[in-house]
Protein backbone atom coordinates (compact mmCIF):
# COMPACT_ATOMS: atom_id res chain seq x y z
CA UNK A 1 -4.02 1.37 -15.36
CA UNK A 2 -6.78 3.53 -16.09
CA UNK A 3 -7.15 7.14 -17.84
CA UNK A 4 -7.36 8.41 -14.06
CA UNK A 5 -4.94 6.59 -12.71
CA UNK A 6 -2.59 8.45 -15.82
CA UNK A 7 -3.87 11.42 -14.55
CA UNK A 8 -3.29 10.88 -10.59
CA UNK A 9 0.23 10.30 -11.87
CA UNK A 10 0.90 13.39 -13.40
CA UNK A 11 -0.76 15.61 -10.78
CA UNK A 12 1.68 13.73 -8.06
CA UNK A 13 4.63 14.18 -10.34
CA UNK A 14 3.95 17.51 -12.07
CA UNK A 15 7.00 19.12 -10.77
CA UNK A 16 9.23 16.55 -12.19
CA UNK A 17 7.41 15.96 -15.44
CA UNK A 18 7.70 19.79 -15.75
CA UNK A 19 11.83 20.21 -14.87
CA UNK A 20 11.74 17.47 -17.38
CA UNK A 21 10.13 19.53 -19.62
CA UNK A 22 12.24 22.84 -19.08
CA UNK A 23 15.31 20.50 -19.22
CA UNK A 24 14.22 19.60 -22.71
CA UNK A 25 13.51 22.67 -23.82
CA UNK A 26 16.88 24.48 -22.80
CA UNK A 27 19.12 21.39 -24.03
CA UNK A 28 17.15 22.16 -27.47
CA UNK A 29 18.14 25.54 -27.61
CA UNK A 30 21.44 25.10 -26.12
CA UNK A 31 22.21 22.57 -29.13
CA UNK A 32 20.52 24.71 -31.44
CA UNK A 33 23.10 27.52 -30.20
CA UNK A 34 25.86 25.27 -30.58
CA UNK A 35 24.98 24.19 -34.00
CA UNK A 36 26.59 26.32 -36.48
CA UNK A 37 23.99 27.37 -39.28
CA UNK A 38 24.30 25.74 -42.56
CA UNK A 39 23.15 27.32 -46.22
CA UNK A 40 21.29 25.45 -48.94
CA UNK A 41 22.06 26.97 -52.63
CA UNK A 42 20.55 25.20 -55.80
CA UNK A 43 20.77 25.12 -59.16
CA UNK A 44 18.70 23.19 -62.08
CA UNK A 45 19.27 22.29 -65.41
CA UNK A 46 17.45 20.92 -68.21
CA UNK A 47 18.41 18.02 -70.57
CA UNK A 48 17.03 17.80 -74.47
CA UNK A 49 18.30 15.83 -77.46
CA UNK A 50 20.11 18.05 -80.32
CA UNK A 51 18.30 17.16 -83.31
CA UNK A 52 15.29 18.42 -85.45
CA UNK A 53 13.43 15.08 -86.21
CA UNK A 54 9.94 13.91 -86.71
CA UNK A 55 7.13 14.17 -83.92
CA UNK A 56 8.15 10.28 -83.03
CA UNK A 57 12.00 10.86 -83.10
CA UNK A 58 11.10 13.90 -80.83
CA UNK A 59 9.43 11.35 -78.42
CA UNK A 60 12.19 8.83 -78.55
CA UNK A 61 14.57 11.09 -77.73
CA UNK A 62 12.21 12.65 -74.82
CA UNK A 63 11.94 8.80 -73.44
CA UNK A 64 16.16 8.22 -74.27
CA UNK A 65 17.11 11.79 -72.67
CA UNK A 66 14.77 10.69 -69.31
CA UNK A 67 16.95 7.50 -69.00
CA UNK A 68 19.93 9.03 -69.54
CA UNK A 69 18.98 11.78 -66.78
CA UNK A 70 19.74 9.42 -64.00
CA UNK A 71 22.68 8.64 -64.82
CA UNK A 72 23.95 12.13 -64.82
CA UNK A 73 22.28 12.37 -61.24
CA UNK A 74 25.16 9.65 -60.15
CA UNK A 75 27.56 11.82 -61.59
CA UNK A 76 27.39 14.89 -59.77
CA UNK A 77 29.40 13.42 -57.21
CA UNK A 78 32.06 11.95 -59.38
CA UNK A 79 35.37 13.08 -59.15
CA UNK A 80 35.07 14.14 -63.03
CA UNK A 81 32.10 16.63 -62.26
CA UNK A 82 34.21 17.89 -58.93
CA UNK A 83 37.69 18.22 -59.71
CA UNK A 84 37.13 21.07 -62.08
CA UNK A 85 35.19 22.27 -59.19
CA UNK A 86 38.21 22.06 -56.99
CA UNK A 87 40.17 24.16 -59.25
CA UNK A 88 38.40 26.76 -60.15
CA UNK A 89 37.42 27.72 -56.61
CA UNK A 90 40.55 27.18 -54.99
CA UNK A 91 39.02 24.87 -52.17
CA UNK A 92 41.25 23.17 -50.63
CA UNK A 93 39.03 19.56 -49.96
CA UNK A 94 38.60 16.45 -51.71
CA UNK A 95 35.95 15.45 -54.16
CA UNK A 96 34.82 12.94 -51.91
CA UNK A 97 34.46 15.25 -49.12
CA UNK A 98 32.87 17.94 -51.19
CA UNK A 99 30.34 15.25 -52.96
CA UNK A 100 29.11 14.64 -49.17
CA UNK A 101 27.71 18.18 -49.60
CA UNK A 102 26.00 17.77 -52.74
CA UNK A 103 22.86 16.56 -53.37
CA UNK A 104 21.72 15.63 -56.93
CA UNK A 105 18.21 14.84 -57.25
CA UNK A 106 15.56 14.61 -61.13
CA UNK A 107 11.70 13.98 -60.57
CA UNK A 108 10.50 10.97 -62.41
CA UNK A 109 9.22 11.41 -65.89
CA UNK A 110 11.02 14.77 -66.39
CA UNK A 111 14.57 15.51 -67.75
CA UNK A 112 15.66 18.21 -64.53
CA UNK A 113 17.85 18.00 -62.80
CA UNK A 114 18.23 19.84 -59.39
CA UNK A 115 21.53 20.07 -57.47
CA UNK A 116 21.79 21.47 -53.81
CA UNK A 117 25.27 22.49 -51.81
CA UNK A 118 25.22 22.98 -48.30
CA UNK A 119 27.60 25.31 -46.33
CA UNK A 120 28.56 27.29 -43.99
CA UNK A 121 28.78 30.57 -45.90
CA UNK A 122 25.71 31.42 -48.35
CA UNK A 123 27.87 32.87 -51.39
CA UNK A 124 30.26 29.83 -51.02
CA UNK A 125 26.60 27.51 -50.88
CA UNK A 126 25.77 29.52 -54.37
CA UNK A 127 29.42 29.28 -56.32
CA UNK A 128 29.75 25.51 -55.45
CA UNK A 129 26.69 24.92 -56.66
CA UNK A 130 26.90 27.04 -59.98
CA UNK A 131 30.37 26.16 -60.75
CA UNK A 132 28.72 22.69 -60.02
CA UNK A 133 26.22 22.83 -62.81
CA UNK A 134 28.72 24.13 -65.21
CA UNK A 135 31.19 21.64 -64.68
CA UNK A 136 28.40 18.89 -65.41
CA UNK A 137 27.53 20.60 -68.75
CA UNK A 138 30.98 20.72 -69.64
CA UNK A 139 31.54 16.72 -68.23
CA UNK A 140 27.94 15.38 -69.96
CA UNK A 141 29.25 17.50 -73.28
CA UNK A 142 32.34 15.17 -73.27
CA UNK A 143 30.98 12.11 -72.29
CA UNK A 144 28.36 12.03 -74.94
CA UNK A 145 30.41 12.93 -77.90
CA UNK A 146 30.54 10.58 -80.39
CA UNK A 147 33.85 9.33 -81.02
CA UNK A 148 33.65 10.32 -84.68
CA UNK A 149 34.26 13.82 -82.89
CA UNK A 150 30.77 15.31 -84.20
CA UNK A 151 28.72 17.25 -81.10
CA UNK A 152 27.53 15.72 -78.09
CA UNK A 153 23.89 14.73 -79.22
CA UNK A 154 22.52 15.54 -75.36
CA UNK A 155 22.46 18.81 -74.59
CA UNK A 156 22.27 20.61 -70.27
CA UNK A 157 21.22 23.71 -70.21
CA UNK A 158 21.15 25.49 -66.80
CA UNK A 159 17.75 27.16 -66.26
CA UNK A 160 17.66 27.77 -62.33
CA UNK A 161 20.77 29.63 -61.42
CA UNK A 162 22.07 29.37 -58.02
CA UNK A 163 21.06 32.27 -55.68
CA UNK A 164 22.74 33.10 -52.21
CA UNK A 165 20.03 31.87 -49.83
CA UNK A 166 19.04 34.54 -47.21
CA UNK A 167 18.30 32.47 -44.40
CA UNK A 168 19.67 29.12 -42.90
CA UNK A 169 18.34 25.49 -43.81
CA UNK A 170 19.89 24.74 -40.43
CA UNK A 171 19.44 24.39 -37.29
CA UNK A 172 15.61 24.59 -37.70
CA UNK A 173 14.96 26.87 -34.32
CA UNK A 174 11.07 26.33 -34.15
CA UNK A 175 11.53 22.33 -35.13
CA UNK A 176 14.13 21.66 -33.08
CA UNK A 177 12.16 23.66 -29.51
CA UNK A 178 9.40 21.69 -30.51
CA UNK A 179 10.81 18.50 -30.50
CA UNK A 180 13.02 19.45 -26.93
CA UNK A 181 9.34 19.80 -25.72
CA UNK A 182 8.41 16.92 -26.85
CA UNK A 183 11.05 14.46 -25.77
CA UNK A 184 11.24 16.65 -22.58
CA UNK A 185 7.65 15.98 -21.64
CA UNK A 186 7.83 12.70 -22.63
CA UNK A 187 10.68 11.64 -20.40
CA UNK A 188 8.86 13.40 -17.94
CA UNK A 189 5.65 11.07 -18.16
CA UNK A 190 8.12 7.97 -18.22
CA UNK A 191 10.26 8.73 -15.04
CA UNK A 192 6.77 9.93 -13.79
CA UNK A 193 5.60 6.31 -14.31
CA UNK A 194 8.79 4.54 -13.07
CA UNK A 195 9.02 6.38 -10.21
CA UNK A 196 4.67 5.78 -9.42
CA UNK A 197 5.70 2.10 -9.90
CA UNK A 198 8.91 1.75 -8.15
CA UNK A 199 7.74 3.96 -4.96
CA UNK A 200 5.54 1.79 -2.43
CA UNK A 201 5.11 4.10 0.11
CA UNK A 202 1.41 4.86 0.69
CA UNK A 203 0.07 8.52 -0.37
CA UNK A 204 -3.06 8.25 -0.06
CA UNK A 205 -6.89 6.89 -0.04
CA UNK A 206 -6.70 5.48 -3.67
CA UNK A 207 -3.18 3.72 -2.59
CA UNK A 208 -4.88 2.54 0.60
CA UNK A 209 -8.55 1.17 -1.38
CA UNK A 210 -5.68 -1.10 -3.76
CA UNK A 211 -4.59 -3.27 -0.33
CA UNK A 212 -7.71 -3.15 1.62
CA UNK A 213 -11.18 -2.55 1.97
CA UNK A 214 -11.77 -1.66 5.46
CA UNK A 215 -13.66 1.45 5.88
CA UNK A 216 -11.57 4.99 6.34
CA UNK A 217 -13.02 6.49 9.29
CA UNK A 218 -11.10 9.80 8.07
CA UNK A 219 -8.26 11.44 7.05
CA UNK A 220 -5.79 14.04 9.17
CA UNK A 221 -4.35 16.91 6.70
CA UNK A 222 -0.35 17.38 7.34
CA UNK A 223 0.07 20.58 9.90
CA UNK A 224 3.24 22.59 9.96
CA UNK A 225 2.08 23.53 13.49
CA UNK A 226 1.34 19.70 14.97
CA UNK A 227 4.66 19.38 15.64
CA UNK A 228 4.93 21.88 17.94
CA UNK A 229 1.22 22.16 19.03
CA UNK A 230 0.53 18.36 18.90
CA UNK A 231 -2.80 18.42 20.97
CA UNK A 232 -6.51 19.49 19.33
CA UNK A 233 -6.70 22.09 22.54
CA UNK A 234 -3.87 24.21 21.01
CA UNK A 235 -5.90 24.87 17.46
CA UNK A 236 -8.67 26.86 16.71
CA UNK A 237 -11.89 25.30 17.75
CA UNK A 238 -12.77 25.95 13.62
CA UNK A 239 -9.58 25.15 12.21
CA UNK A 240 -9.51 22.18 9.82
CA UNK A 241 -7.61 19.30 12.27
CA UNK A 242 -10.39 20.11 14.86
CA UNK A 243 -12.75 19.43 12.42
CA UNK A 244 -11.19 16.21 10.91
CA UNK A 245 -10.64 14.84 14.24
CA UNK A 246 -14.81 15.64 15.20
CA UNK A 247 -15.76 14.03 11.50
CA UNK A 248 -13.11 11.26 12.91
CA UNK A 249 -15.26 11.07 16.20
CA UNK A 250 -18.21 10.74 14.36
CA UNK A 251 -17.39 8.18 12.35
CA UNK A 252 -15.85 5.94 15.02
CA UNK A 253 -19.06 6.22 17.02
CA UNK A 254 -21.14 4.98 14.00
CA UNK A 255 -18.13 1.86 13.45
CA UNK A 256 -18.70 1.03 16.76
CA UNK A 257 -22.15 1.26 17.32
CA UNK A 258 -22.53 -2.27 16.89
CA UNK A 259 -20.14 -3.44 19.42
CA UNK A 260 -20.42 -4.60 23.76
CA UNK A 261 -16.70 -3.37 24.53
CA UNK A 262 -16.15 0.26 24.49
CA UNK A 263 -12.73 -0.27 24.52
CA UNK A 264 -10.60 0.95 21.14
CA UNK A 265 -7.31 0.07 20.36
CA UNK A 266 -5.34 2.48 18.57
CA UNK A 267 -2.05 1.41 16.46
CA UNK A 268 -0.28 1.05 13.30
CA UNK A 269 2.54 -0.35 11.25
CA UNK A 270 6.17 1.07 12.04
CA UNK A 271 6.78 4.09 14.78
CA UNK A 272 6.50 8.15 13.46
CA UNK A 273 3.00 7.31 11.74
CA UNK A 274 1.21 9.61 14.61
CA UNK A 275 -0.68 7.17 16.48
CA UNK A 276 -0.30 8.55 20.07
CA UNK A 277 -1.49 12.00 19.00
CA UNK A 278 -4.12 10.50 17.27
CA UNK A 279 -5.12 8.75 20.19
CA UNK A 280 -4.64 11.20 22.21
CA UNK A 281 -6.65 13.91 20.12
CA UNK A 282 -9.55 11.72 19.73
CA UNK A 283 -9.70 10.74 23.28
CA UNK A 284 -10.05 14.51 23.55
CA UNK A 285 -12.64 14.84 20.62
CA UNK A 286 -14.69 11.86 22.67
CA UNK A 287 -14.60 14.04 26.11
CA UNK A 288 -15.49 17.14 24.25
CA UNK A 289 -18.55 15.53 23.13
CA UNK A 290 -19.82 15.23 26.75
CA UNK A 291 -18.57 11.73 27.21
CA UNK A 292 -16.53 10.29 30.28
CA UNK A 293 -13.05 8.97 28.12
CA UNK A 294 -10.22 6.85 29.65
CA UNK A 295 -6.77 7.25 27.58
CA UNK A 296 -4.86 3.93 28.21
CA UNK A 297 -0.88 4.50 27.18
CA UNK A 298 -0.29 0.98 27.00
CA UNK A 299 3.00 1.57 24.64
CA UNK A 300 5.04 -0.07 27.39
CA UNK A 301 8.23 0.23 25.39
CA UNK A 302 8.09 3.65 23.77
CA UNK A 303 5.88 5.65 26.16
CA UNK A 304 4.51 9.02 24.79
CA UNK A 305 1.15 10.26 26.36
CA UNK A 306 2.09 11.49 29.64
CA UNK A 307 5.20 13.45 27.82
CA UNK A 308 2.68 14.55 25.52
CA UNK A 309 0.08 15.90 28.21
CA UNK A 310 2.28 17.17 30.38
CA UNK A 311 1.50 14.30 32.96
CA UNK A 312 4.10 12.27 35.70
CA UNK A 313 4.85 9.11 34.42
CA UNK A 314 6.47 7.47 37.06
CA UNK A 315 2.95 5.51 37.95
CA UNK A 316 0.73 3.69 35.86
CA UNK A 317 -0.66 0.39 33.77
CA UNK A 318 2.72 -1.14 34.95
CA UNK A 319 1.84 -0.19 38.44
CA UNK A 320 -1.96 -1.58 38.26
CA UNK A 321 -0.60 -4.79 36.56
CA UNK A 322 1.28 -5.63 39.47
CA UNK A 323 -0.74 -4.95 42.20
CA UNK A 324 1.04 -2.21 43.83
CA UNK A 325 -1.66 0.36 43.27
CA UNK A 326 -5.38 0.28 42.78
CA UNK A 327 -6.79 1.76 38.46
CA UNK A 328 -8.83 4.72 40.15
CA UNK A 329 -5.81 5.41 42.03
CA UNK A 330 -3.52 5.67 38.73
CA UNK A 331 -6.29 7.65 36.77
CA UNK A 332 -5.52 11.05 36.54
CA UNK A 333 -7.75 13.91 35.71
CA UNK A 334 -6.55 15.99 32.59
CA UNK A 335 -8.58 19.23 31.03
CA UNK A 336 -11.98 20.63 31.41
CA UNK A 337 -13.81 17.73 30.32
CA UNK A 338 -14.43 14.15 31.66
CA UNK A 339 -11.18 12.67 29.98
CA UNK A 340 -8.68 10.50 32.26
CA UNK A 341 -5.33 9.22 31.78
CA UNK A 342 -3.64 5.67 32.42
CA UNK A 343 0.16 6.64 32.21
CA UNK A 344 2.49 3.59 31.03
CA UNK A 345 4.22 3.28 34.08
CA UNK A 346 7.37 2.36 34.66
CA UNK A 347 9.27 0.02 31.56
CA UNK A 348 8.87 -3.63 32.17
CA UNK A 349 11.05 -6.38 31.13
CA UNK A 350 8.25 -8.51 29.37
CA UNK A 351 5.54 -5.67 28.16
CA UNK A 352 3.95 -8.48 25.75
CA UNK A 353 3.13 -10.91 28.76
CA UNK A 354 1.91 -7.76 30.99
CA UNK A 355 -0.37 -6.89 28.17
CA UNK A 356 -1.37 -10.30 27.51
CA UNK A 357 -2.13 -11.52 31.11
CA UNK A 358 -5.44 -11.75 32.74
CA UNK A 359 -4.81 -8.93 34.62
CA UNK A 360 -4.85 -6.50 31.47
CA UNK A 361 -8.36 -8.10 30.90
CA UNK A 362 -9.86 -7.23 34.13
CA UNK A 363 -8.66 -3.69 34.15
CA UNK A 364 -10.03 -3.51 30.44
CA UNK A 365 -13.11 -4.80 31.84
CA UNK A 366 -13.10 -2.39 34.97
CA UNK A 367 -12.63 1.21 32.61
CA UNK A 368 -15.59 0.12 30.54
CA UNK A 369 -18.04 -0.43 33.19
CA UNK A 370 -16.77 3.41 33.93
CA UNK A 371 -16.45 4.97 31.45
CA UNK A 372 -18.15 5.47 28.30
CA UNK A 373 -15.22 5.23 25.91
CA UNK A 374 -11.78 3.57 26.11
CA UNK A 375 -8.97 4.69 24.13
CA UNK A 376 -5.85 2.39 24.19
CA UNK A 377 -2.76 3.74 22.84
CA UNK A 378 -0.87 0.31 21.73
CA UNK A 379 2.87 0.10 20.05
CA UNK A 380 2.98 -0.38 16.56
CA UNK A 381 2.49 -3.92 14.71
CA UNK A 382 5.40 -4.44 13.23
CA UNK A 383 8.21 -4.24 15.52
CA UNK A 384 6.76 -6.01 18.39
CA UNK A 385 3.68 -8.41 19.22
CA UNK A 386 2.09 -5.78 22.07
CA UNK A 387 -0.03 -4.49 19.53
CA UNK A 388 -1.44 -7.67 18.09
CA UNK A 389 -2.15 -9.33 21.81
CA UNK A 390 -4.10 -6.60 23.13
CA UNK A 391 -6.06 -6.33 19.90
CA UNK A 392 -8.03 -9.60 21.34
CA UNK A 393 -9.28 -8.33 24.07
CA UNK A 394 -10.69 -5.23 23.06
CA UNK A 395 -13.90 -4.19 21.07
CA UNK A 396 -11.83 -3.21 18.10
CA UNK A 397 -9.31 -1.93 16.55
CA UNK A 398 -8.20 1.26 14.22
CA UNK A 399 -5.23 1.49 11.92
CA UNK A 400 -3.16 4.59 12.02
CA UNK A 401 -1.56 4.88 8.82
CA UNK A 402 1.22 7.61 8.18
CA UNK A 403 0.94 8.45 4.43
CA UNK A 404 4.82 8.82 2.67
CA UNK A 405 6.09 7.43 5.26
CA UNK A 406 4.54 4.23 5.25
CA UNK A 407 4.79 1.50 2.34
CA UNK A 408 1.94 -0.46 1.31
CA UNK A 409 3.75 -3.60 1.84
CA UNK A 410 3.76 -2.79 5.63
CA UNK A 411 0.21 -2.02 5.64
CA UNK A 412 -0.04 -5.30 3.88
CA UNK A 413 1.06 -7.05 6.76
CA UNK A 414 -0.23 -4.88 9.34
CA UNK A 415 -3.45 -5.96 8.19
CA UNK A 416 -2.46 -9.82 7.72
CA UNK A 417 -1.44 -9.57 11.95
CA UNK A 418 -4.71 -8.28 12.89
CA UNK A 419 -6.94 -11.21 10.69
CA UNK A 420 -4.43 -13.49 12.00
CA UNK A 421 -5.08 -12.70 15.28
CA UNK A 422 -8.88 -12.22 14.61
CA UNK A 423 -9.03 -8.40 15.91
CA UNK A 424 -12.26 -6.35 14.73
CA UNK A 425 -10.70 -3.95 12.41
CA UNK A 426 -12.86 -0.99 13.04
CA UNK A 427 -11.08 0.98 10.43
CA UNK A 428 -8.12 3.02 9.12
CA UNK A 429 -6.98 6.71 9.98
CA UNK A 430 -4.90 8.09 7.23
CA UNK A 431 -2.40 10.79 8.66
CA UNK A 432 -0.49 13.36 7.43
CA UNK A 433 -2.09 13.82 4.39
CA UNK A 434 -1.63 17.01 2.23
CA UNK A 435 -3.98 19.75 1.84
CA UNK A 436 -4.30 19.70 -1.90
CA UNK A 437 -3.46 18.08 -4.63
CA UNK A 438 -4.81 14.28 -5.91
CA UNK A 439 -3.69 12.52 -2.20
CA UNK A 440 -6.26 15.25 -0.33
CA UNK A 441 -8.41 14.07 2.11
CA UNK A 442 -10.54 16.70 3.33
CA UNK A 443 -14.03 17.86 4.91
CA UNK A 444 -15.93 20.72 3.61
CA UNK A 445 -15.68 23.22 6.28
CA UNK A 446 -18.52 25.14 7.54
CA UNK A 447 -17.51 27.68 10.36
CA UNK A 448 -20.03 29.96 12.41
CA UNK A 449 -19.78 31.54 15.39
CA UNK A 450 -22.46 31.20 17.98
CA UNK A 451 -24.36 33.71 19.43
CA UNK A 452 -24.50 31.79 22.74
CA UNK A 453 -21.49 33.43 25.15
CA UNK A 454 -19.51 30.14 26.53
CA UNK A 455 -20.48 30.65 30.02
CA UNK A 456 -24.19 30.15 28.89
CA UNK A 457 -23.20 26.88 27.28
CA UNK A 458 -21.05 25.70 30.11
CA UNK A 459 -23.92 26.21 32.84
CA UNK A 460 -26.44 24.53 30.16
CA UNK A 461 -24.00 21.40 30.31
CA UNK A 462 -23.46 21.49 34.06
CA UNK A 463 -27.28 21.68 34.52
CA UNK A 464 -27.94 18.93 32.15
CA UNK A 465 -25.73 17.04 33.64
CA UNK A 466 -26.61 17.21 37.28
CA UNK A 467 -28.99 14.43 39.35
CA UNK A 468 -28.60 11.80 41.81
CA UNK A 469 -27.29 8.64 42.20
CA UNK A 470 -23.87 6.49 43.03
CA UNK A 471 -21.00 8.40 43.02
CA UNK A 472 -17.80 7.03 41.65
CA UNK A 473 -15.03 6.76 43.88
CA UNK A 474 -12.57 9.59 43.98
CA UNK A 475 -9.08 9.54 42.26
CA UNK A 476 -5.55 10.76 43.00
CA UNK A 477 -5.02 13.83 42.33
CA UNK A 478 -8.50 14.63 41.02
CA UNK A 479 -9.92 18.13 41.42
CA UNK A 480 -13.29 18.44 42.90
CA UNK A 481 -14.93 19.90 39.67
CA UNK A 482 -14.16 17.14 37.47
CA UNK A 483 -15.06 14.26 40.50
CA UNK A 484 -18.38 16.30 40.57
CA UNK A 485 -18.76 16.39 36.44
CA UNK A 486 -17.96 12.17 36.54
CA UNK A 487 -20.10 11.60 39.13
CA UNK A 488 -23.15 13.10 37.51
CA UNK A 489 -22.62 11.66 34.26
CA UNK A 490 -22.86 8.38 36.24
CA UNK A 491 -25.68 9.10 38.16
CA UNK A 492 -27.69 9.17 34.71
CA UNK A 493 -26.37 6.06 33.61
CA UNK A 494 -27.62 4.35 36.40
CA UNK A 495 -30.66 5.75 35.89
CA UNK A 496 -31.29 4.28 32.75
């Protein structure tokens, strides 16, 4: 993975890499809390030969005192230096105990020697650690006297005397935060990661370009609202879902510029992705843009754009596919604009041989020579075959893809159905995307209001779209305003 892809990470995870953080950060001070202090006292002393000798006697002795040094370092922490320690004090520990809080140390080439004691209580720290350095003078005195009984030859002085420290060696408050942040953030970054590689659901467009790379005809932010105001009539004409929905519009236009069949299959991988309102909303975007629009609800199993529009359902594709009724008898009229709807009909027993028949072909074949667009509204991929039949008999197809709900591995084999079947994979539709953060997929928004009143507009349209020609044959339960509006638009295609 790349620097960005690091970054992309973090911004997705931020929350938890920051708890993680916090969580380090308190558990540091908590232990530091916890953590009784501890006191440091020391003490040196110096080592030197008794004698009054030449310049080179002084130097041998210098060079025979510096050996000798270390080996009263190891005896600090001998029972013989301690003991008298013991006593004197009144503790009531062992030598071995007490020796684990004693640290002799002597720098190389020099003949000091510099003991610490750690405790609890700072004047305790200080007595060990003088009564410490006297009881070595006293134990080095004895163990260097000749046995002729003449004075010890090596002489400790103590030069340093141990002080009560003022302030703890221990805990280290600013060390110890620090390194909470530290292992914090870092276990932060490393869940962050575990969890990025772990999780296969698909968040977004850079998840989406690492499976495929079939264009993105655009991306639908999540709404709070769409759940209860589903349709692109109940937002703002300037709101940002009527705007992704026109870019969407826009975009499908230009993908299927190339292409005979005007009809447009809309699906995707598991149910809950949001393919029937996107269907449904771009069938509306379509009409809005002065175009005559058939919406097809051929999800024979799951049925969802009459509910949605308010329309019967009782009569429909089903109906059609049987014989029992003729299409412009089934088409029904919905909105202001030129936009019709093809309920599902009643719930056959075999939708995938209904779809798949001749039939389904014809009537296909009938709505385009209609209308300018098609917009079929198919079951999803995955569960059922409905999706991947009908995607050979239209013009093409576009992939609804529900981002966090979806994993990539579905997409995966979303896509492998539609190559398998050879369907023209127009594009992909991510849905549900956020607003912000690294997943965003949005349009820069430029909102005006026009200085034309709507009426204006509305007569300019009906003017422009008035003229002569073959009129289209009326439908069931059509009003006369939007027979009128159909008719006229297909006067002028005749025309040319």
């Amino acid at each position: 993975m790349e620097l960005k892809d690091y970054l992309r990470i973090f911004r997705r995870n931020w929350i938890l890499v920051t708890a993680s953080l916090l969580l380090g950060l308190l558990g540091a001070g908590a232990a530091t809390l916890l953590v009784k202090p501890n006191y440091v006292a020391e003490t040196t002393l110096f080592a030197a030969l008794q004698n009054t000798g030449s310049v080179t006697e002084l130097q041998q002795g210098n060079v025979f005192t510096q050996a000798r040094v270390q080996s009263y370092v190891k005896t600090v922490t001998t029972p013989t230096v301690l003991q008298p320690v013991i006593d004197n004090l009144g503790l009531d520990i062992t030598p071995r105990a007490l020796g684990s809080r004693i640290t002799a140390t002597s720098d190389m080439n020099t003949v000091l020697i510099n003991i610490s004691v750690a405790d609890e209580s700072p004047v305790m720290a200080a007595a060990i650690a003088q009564a410490v350095g006297n009881s070595l003078v006293e134990a080095v005195e004895e163990l260097e006297r000749p046995s002729s009984g003449s004075p010890s030859p090596v002489r400790l002085s103590i030069v340093a005397p141990a002080v009560a420290p003022t302030s703890p060696s221990s805990p280290n408050v600013r060390l110890n935060l620090a390194l909470g942040v530290l292992l914090g953030l870092g276990a932060g970054l490393v869940f962050a990661i575990l969890r990025s590689v772990l999780d296969t659901r698909l968040r977004g467009e850079v998840d989406f370009r690492r499976i495929s790379d079939a264009p993105i005809l655009g991306g639908i932010n999540f709404d709070t609202d769409a759940a209860k105001k589903p349709l692109l009539t109940q937002t703002g004409a300037q709101s940002p879902r009527a705007e992704s929905f026109r870019q969407l519009r826009t975009n499908l236009q230009f993908a299927h510029v190339s292409h005979e069949s005007k009809a447009v299959l809309v699906t995707s991988s598991l149910p809950g992705e949001g393919k029937s309102t996107t269907a449904i909303n771009l069938a509306i975007a379509l009409a809005e843009s002065g175009q005559t629009v058939a919406l097809v609800d051929a999800d024979l199993r799951r049925p969802m754009v009459a509910e949605y529009l308010g329309l019967p359902r009782g009569a429909g594709l089903t109906t059609a596919l049987i014989g029992k009724a003729e299409l412009n008898d089934l088409l029904m009229p919905w909105g202001e604009n030129a936009l019709y709807i093809l309920a599902a009909g009643q719930a056959p027993p075999n939708p995938s041989e209904l779809l798949g028949s001749d039939k389904m072909r014809e009537l296909i074949s009938s709505l385009e020579a209609t209308f300018d667009a098609v917009i079929i509204d198919a079951p999803p991929l995955l569960p059922v075959t409905d999706a991947a039949v009908l995607a050979q008999q239209v013009g093409g197809v576009v992939l609804v893809v529900g981002v966090q709900k979806v994993r990539t591995t579905d997409v995966e084999k979303s896509l492998g159905a539609l190559r398998m079947v050879k369907a023209d994979l127009l594009g992909a539709i991510l849905n549900k995307l956020p607003a912000k953060g690294p997943d965003a997929y949005t349009y820069s928004q430029y909102s005006y209001e026009s200085t034309t009143p709507v009426s204006t507009l509305r007569a300019k349209t009906n003017e422009t779209n008035s003229g002569s020609g073959p009129d289209r044959p009326a439908r069931s339960g059509e009003t006369r305003e939007a027979r009128r509006l159909s008719n006229a638009v297909n006067r002028e295609r005749s025309e040319l």
